[in-house]
PDB file of N, CA and C in Angstrom:
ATOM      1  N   UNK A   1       2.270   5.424  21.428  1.00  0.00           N
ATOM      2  CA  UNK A   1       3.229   5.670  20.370  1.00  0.00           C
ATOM      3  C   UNK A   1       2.661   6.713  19.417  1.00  0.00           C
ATOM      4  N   UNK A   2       3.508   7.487  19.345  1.00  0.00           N
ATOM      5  CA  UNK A   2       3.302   8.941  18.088  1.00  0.00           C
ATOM      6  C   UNK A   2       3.529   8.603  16.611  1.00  0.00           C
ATOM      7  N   UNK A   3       2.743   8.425  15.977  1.00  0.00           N
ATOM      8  CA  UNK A   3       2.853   8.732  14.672  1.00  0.00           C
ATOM      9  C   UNK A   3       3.383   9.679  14.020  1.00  0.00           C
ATOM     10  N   UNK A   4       4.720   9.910  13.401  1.00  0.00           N
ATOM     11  CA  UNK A   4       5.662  11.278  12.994  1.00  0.00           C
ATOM     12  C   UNK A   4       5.447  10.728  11.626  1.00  0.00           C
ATOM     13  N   UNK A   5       5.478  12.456  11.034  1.00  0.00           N
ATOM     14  CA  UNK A   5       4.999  12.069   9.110  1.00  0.00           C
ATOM     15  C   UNK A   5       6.339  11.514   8.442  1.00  0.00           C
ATOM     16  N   UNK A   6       7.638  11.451   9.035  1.00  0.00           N
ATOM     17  CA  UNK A   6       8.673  10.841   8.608  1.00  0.00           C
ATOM     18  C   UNK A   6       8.607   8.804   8.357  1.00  0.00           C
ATOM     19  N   UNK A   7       7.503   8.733   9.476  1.00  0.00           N
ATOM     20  CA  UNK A   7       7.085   7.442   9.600  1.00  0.00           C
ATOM     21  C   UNK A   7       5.970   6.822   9.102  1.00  0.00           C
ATOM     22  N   UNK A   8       4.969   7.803   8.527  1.00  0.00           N
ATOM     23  CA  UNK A   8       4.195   7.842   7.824  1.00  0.00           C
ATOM     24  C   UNK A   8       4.553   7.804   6.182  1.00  0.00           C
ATOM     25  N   UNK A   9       5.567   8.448   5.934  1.00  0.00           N
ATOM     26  CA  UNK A   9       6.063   8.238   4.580  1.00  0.00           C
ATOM     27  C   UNK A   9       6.792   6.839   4.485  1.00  0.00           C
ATOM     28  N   UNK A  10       7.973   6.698   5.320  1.00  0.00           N
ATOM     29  CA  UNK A  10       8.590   5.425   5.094  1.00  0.00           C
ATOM     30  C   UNK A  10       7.696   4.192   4.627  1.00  0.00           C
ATOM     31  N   UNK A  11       6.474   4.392   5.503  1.00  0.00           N
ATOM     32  CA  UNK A  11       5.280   2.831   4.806  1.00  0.00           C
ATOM     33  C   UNK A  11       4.891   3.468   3.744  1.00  0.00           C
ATOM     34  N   UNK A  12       4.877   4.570   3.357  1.00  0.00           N
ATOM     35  CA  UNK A  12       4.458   4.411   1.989  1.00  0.00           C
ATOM     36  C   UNK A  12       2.752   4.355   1.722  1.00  0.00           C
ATOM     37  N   UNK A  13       2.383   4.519   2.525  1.00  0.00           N
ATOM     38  CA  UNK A  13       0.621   4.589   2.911  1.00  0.00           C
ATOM     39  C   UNK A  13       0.246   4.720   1.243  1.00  0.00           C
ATOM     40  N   UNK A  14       0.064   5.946   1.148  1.00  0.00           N
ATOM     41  CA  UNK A  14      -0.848   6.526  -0.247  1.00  0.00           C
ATOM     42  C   UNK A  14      -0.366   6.216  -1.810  1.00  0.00           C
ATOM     43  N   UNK A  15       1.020   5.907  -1.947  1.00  0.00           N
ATOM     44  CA  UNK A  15       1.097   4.938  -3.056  1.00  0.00           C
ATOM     45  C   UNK A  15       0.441   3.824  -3.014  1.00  0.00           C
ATOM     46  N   UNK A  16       0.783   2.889  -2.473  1.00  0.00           N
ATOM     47  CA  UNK A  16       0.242   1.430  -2.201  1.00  0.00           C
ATOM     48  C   UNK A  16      -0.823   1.852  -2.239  1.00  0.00           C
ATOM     49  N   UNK A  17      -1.721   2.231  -1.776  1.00  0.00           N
ATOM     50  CA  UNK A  17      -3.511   2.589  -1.710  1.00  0.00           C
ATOM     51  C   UNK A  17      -3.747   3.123  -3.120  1.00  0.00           C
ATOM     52  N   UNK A  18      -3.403   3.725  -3.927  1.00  0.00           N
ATOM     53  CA  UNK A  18      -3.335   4.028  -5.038  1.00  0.00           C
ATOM     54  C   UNK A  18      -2.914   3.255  -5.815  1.00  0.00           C
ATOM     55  N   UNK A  19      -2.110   2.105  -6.068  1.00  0.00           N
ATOM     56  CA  UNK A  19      -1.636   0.795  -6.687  1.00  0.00           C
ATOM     57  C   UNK A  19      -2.430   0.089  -6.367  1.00  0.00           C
ATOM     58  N   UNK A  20      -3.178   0.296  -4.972  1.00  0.00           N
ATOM     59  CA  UNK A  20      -4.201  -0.680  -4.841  1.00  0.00           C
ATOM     60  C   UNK A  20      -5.357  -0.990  -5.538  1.00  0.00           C
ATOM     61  N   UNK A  21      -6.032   0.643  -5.208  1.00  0.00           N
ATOM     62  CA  UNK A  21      -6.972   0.862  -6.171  1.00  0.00           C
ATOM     63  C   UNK A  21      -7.152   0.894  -7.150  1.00  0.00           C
ATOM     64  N   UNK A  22      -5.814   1.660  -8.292  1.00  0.00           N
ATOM     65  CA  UNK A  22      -5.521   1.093  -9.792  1.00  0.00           C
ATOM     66  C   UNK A  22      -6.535  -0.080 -10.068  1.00  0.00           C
ATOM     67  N   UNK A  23      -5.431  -1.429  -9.303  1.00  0.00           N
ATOM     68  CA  UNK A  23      -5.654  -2.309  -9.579  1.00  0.00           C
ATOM     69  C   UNK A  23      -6.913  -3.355 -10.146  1.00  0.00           C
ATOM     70  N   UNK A  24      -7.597  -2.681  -8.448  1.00  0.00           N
ATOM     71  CA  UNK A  24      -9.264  -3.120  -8.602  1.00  0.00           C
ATOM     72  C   UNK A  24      -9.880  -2.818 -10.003  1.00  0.00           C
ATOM     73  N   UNK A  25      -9.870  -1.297 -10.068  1.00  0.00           N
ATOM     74  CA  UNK A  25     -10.343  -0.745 -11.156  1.00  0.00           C
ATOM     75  C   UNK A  25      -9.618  -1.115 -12.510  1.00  0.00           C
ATOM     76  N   UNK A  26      -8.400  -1.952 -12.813  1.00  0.00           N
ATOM     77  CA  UNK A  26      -8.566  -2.941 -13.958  1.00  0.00           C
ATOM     78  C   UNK A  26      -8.838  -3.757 -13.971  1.00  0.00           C
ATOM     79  N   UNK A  27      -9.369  -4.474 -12.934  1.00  0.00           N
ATOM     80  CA  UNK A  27     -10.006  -6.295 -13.289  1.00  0.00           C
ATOM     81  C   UNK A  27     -11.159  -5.522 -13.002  1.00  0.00           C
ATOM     82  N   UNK A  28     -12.155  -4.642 -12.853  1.00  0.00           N
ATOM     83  CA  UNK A  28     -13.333  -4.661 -13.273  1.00  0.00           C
ATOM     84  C   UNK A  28     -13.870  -3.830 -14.626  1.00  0.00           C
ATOM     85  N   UNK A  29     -12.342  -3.284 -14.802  1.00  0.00           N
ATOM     86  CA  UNK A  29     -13.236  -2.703 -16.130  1.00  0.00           C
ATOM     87  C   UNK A  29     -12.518  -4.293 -17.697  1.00  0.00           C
ATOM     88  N   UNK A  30     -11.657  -5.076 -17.189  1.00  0.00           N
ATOM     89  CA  UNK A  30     -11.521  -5.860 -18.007  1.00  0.00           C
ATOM     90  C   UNK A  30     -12.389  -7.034 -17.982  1.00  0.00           C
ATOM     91  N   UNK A  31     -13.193  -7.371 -16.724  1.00  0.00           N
ATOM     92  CA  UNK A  31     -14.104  -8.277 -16.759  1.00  0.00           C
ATOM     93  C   UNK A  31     -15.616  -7.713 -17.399  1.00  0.00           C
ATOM     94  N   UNK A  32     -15.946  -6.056 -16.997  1.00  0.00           N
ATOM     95  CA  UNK A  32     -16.860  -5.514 -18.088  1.00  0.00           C
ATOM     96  C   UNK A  32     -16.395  -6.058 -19.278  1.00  0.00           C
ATOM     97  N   UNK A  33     -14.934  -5.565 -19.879  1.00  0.00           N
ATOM     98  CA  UNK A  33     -14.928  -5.638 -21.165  1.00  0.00           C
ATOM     99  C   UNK A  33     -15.104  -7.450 -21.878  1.00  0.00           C
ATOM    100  N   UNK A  34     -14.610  -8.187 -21.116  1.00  0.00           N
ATOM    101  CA  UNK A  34     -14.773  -9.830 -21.318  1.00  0.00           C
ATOM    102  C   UNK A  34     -16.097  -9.826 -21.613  1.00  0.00           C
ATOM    103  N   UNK A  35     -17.270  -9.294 -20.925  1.00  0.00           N
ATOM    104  CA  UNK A  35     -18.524 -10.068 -20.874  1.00  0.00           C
ATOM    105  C   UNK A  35     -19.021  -9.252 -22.008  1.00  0.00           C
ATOM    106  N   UNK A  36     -18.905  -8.123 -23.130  1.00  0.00           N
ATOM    107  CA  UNK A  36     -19.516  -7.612 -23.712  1.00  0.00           C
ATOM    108  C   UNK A  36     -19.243  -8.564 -25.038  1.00  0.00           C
ATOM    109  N   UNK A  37     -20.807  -8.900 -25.465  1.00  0.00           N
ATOM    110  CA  UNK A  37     -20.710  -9.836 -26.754  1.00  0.00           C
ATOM    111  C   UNK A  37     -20.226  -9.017 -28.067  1.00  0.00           C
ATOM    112  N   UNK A  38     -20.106  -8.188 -28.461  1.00  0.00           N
ATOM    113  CA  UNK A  38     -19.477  -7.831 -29.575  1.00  0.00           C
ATOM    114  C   UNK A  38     -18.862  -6.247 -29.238  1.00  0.00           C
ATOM    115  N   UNK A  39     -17.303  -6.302 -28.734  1.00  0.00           N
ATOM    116  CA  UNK A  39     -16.915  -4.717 -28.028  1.00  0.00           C
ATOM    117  C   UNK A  39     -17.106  -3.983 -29.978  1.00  0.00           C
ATOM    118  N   UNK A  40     -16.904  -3.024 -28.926  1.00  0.00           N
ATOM    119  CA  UNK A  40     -16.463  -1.963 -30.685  1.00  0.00           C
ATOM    120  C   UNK A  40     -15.045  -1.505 -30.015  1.00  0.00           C
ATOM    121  N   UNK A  41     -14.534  -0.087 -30.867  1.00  0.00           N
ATOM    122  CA  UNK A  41     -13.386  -0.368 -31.094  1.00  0.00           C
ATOM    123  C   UNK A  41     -13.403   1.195 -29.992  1.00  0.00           C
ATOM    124  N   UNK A  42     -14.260   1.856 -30.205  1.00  0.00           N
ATOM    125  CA  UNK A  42     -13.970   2.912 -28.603  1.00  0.00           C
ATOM    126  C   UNK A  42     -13.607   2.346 -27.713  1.00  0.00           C
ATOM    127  N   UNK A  43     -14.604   0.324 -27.369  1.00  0.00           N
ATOM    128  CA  UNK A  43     -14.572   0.255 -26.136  1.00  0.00           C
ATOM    129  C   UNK A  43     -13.251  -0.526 -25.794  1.00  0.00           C
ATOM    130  N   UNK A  44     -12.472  -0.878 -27.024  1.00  0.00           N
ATOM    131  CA  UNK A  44     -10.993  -1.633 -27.228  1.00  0.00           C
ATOM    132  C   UNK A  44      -9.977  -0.634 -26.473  1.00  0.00           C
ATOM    133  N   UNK A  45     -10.073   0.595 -27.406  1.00  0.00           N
ATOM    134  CA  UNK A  45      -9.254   1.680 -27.015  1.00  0.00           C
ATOM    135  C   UNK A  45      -9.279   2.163 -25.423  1.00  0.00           C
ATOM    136  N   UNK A  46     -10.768   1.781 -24.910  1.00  0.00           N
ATOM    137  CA  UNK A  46     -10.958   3.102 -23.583  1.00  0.00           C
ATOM    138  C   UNK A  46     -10.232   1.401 -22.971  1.00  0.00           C
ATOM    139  N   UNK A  47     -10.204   0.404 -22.742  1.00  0.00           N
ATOM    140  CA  UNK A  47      -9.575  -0.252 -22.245  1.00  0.00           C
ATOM    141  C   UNK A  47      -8.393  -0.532 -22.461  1.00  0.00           C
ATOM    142  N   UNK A  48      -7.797  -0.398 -23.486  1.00  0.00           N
ATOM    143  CA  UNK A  48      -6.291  -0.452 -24.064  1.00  0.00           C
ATOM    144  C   UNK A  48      -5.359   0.840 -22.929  1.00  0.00           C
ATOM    145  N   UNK A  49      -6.187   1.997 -23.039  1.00  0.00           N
ATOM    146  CA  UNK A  49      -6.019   3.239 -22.645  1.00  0.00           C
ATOM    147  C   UNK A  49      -5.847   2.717 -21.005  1.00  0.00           C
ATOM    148  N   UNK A  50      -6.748   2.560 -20.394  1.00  0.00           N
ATOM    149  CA  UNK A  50      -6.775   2.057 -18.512  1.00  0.00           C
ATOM    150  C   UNK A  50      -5.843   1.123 -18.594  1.00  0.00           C
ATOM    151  N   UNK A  51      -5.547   0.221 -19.114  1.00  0.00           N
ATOM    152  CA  UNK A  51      -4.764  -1.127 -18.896  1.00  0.00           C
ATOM    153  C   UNK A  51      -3.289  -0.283 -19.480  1.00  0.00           C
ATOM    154  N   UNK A  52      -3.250   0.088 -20.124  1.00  0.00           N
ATOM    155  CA  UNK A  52      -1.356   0.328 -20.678  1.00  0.00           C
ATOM    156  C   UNK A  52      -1.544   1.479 -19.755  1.00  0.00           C
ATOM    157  N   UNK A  53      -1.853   2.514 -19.070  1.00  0.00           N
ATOM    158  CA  UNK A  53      -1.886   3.327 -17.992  1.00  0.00           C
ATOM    159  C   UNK A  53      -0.917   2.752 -16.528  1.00  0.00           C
ATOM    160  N   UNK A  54      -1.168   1.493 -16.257  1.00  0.00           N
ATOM    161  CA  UNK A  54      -0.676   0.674 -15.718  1.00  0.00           C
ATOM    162  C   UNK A  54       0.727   0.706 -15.391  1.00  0.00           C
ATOM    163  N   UNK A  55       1.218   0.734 -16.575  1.00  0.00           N
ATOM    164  CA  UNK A  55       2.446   0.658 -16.612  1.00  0.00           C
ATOM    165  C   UNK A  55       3.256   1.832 -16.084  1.00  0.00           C
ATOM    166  N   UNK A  56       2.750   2.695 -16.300  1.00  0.00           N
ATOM    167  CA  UNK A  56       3.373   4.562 -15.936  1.00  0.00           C
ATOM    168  C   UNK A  56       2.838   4.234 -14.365  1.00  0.00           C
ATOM    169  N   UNK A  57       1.968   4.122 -14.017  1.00  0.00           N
ATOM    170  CA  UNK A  57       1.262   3.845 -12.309  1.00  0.00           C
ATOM    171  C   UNK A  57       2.334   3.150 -11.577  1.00  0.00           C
ATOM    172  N   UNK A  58       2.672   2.006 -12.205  1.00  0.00           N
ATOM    173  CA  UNK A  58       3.652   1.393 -11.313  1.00  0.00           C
ATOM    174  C   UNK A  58       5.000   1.788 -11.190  1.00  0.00           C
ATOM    175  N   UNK A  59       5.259   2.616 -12.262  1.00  0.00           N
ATOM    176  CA  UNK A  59       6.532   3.067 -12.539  1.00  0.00           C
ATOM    177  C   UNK A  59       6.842   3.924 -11.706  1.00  0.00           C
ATOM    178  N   UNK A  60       5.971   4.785 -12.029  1.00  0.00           N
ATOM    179  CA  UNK A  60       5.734   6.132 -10.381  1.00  0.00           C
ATOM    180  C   UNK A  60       5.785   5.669  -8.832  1.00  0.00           C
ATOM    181  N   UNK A  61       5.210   4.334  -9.037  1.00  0.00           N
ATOM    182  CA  UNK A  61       5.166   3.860  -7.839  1.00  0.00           C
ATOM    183  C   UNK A  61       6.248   3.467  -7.151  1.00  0.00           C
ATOM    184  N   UNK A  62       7.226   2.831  -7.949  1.00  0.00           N
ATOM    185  CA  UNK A  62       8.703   2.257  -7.673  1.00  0.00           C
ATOM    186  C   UNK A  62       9.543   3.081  -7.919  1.00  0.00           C
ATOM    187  N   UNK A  63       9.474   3.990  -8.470  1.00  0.00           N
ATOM    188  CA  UNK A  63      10.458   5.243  -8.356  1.00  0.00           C
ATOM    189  C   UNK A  63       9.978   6.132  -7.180  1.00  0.00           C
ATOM    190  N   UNK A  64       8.947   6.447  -6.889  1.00  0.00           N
ATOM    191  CA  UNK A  64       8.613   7.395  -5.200  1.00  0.00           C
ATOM    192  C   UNK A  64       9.354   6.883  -4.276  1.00  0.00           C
ATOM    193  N   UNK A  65       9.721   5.690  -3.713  1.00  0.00           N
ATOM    194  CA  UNK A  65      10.546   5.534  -3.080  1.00  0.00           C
ATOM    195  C   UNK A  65      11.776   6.840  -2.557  1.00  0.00           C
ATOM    196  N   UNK A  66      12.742   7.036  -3.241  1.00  0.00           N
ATOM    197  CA  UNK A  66      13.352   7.643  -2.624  1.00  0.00           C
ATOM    198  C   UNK A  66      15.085   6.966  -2.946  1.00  0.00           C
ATOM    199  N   UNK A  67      15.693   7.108  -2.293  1.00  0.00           N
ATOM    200  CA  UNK A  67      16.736   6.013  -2.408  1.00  0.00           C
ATOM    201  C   UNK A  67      17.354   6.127  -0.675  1.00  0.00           C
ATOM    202  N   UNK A  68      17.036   4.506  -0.705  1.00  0.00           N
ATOM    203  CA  UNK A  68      17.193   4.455   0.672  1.00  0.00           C
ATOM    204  C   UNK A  68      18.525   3.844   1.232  1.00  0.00           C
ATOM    205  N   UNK A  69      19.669   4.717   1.845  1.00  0.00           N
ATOM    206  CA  UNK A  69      20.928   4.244   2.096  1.00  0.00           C
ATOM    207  C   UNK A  69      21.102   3.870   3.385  1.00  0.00           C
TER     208      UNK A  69
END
């Protein structure tokens, strides 16, 4: 069986892998930020900043789709 890039897009490969990875990379920079005994307020922001990022990531993500009739 041939792999055609029409079929390659339909799964959606490189979003999802990219939502994926997002992901990882906020539960480890929020479990850094959990374990630090007294954050300051850069390190509030640089996590405020990755975590509300989130939201635009997924947004992109569910709008790439396409509209499928």
């Amino acid at each position: 069986m041939k792999l055609t890039p029409q079929q390659l897009d339909a799964w959606r490969i490189v979003p999802r892998l990219l939502v994926a990875m997002y992901g990882v990379m906020v539960w480890r920079i929020v479990e850094w930020f959990m374990t630090l005994p007294d954050p300051t307020a850069p390190q509030s922001a640089f996590v405020s900043t990755v975590v509300g990022a989130g939201a635009a990531w997924f947004g992109l993500y569910v709008n790439s789709g396409g509209n499928r009739e």
